[in-house]
C-alpha atoms as a PDB file:
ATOM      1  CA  UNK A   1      40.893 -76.655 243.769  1.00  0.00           C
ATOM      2  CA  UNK A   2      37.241 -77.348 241.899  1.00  0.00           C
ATOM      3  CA  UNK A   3      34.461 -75.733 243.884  1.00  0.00           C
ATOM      4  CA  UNK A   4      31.580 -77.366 245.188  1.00  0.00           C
ATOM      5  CA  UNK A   5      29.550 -75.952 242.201  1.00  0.00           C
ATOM      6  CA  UNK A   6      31.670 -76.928 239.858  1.00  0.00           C
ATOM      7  CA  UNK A   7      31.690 -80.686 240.815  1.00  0.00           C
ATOM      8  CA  UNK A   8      28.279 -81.059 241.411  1.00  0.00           C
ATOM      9  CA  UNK A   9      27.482 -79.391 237.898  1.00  0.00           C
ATOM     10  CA  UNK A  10      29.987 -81.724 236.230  1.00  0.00           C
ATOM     11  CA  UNK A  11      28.575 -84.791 238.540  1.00  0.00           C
ATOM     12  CA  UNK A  12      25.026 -84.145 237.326  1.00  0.00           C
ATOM     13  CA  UNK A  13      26.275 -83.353 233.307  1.00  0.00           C
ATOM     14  CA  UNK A  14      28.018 -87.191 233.600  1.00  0.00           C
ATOM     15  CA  UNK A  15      24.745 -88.147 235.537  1.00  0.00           C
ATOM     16  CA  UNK A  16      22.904 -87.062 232.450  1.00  0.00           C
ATOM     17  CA  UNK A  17      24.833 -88.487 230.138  1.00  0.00           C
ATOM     18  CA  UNK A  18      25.016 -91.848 231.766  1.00  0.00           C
ATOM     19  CA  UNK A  19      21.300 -92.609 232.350  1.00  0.00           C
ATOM     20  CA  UNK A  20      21.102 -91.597 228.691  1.00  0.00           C
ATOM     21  CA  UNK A  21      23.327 -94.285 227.547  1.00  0.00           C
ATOM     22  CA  UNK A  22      22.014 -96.958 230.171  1.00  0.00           C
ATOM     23  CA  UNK A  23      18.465 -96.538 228.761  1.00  0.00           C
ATOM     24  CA  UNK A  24      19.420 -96.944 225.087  1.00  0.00           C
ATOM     25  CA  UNK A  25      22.009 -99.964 226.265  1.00  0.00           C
ATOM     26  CA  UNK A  26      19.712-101.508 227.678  1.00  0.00           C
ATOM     27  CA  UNK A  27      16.536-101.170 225.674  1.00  0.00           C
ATOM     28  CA  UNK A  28      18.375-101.024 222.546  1.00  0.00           C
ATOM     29  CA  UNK A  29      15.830 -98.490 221.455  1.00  0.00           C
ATOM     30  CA  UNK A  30      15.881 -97.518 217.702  1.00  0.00           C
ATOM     31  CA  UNK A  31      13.538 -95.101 216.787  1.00  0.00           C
ATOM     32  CA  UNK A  32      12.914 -92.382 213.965  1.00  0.00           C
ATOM     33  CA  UNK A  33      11.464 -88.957 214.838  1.00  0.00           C
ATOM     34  CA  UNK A  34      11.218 -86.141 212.942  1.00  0.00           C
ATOM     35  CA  UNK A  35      14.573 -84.562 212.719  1.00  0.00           C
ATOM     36  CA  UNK A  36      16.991 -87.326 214.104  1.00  0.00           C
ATOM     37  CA  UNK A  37      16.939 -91.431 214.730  1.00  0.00           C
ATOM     38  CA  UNK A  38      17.785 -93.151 217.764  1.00  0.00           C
ATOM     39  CA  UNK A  39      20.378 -95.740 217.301  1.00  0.00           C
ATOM     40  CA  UNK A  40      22.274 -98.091 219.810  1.00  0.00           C
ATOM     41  CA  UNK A  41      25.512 -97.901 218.324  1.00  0.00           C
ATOM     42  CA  UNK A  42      28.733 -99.450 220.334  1.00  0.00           C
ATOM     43  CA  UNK A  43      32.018 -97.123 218.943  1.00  0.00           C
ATOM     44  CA  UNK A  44      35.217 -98.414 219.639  1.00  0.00           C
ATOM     45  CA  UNK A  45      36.875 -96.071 217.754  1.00  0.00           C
ATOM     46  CA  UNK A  46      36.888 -91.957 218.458  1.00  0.00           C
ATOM     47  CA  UNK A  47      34.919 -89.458 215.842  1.00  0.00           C
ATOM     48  CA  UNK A  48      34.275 -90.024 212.349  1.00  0.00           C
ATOM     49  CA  UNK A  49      36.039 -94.105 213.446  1.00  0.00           C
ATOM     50  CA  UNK A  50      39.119 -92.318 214.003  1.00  0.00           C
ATOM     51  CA  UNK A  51      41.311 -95.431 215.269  1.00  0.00           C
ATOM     52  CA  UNK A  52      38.572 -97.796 215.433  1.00  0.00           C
ATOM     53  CA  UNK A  53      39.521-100.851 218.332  1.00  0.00           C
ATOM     54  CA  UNK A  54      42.133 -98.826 220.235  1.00  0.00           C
ATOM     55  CA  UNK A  55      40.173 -98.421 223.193  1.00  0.00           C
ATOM     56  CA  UNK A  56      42.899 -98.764 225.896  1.00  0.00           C
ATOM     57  CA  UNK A  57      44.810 -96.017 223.495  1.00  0.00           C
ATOM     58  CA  UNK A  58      41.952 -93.286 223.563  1.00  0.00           C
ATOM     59  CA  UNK A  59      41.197 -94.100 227.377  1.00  0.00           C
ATOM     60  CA  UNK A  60      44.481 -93.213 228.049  1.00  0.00           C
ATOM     61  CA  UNK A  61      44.197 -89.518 225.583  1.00  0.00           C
ATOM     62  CA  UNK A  62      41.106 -89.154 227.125  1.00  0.00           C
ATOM     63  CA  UNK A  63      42.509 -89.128 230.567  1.00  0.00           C
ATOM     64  CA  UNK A  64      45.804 -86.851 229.289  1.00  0.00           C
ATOM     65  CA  UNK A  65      43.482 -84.537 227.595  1.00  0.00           C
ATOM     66  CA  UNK A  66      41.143 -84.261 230.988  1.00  0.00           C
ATOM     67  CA  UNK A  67      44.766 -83.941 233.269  1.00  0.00           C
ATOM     68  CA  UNK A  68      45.722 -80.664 230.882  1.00  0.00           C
ATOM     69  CA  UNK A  69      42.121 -79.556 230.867  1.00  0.00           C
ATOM     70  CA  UNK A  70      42.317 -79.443 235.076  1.00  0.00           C
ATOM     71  CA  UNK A  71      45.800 -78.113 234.315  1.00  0.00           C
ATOM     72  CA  UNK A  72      44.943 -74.892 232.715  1.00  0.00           C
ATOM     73  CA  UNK A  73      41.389 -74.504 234.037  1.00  0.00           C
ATOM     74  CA  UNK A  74      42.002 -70.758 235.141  1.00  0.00           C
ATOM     75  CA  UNK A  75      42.217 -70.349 231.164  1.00  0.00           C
ATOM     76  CA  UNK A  76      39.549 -72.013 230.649  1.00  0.00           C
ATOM     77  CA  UNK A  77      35.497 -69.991 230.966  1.00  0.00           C
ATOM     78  CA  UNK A  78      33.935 -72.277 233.548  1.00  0.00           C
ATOM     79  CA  UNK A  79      30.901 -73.158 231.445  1.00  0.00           C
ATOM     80  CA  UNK A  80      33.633 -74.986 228.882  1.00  0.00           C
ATOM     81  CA  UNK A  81      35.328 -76.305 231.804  1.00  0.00           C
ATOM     82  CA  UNK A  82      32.425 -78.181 232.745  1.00  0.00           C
ATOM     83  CA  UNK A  83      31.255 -79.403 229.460  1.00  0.00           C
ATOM     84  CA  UNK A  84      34.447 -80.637 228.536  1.00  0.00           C
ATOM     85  CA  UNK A  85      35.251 -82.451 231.575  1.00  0.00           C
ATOM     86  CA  UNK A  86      31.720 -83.681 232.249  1.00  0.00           C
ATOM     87  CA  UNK A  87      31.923 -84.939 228.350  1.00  0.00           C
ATOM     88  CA  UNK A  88      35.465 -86.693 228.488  1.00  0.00           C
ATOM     89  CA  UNK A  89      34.393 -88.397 231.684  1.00  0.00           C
ATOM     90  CA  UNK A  90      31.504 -89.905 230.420  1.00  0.00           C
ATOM     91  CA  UNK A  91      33.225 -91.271 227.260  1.00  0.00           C
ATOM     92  CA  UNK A  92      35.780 -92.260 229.544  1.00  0.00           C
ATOM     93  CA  UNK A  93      33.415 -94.642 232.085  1.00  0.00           C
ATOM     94  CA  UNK A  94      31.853 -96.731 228.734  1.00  0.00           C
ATOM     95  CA  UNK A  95      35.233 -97.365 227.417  1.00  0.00           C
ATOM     96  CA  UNK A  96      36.637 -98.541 230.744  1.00  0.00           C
ATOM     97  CA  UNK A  97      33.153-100.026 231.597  1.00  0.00           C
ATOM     98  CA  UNK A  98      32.448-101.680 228.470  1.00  0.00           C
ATOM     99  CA  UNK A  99      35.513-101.472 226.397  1.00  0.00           C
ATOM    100  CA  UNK A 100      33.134 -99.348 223.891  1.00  0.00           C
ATOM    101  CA  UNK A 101      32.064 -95.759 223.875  1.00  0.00           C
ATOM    102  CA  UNK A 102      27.870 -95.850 223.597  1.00  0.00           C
ATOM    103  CA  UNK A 103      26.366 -93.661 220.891  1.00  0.00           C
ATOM    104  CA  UNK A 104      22.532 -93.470 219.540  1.00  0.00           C
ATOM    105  CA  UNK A 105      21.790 -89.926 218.335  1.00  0.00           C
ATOM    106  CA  UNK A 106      21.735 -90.144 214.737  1.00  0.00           C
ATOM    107  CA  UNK A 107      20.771 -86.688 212.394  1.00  0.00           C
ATOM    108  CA  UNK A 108      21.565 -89.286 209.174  1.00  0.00           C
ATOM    109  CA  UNK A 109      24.497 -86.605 207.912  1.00  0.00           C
ATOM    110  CA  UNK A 110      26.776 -86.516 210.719  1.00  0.00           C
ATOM    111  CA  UNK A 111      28.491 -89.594 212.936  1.00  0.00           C
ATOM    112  CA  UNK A 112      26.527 -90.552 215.024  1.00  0.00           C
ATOM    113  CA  UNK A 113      27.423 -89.098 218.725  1.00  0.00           C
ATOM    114  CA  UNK A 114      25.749 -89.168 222.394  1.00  0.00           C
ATOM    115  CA  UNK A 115      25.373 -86.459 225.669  1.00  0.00           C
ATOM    116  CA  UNK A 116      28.841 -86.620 226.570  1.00  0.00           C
ATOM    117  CA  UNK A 117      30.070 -85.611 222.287  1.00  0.00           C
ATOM    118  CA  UNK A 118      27.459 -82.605 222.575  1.00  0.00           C
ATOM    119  CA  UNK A 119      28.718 -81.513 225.809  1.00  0.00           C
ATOM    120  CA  UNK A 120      32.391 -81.464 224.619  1.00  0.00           C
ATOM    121  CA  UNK A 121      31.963 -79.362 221.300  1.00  0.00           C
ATOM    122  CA  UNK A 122      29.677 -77.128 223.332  1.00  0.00           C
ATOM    123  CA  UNK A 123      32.870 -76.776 225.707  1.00  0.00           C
ATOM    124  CA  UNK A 124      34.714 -76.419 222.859  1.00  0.00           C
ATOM    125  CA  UNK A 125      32.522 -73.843 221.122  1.00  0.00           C
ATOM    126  CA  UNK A 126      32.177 -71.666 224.039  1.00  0.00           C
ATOM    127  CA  UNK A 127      36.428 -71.811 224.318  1.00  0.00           C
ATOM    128  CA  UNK A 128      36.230 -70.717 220.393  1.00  0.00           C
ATOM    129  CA  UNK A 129      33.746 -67.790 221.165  1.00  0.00           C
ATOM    130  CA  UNK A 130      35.514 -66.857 224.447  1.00  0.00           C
ATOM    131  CA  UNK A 131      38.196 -66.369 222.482  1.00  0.00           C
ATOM    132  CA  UNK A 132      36.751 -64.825 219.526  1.00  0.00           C
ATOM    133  CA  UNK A 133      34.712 -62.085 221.205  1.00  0.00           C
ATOM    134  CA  UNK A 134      37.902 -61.371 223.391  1.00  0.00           C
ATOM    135  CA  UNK A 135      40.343 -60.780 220.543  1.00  0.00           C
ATOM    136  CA  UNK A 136      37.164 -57.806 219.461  1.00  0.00           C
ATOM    137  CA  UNK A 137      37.898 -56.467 222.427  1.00  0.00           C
END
């Protein structure tokens, strides 16, 4: 079972990322700072428009993807646990919410991506280094 921690620190990571996404959805802010843009951007597809319109498709990866993450958890560090699953269930409440995933951080040479994308290659990075450092070992 997911401890208390756990949940709460995944409730508050989705928390996060939602508020993020209302704000820019519903201010449709656009603004350029030094280093990035802001950019309401409404993605149908996955990264890099990987199968662009196939909403109902990636919902349903999205929810196999989170059922194996819960699956093999114990393998998992708990930091990437939470990032991961805190990240897929964001994406996961704008496609099923608004049939569109809702992106606005733009750094001009990369896709652009929102709170819930940074929290799942940070879970990912952290399974990569995990795994890394333990193989030294």
């Amino acid at each position: 079972t997911l401890s208390l921690r756990i949940a709460l620190w995944i409730i508050a990571l989705v928390a996060v990322d939602q508020s993020t996404k209302l704000l820019i959805r519903l201010t449709e802010l656009s603004k350029n700072l030094s280093f990035l843009s802001i950019h309401y951007v409404q993605n149908t597809g996955a990264g890099f428009s990987i199968l662009t319109g196939q909403n109902t498709l990636l919902t349903i990866l999205a929810c196999i993807a989170l059922g194996a993450l819960l699956y093999w958890r114990a393998h998992v560090p708990r930091s990437a646990f939470i990032c991961i699953a805190a990240g897929i269930i964001g994406n996961v409440i704008d496609r099923i919410a608004y049939g569109f995933v809702v992106d606005f951080i733009d750094l001009g040479w990369w896709p652009i991506f929102n709170i819930a994308d940074s929290l799942i290659v940070i879970g990912v990075l952290i399974i990569l280094l995990y795994e890394f450092l333990s193989k030294k070992s």
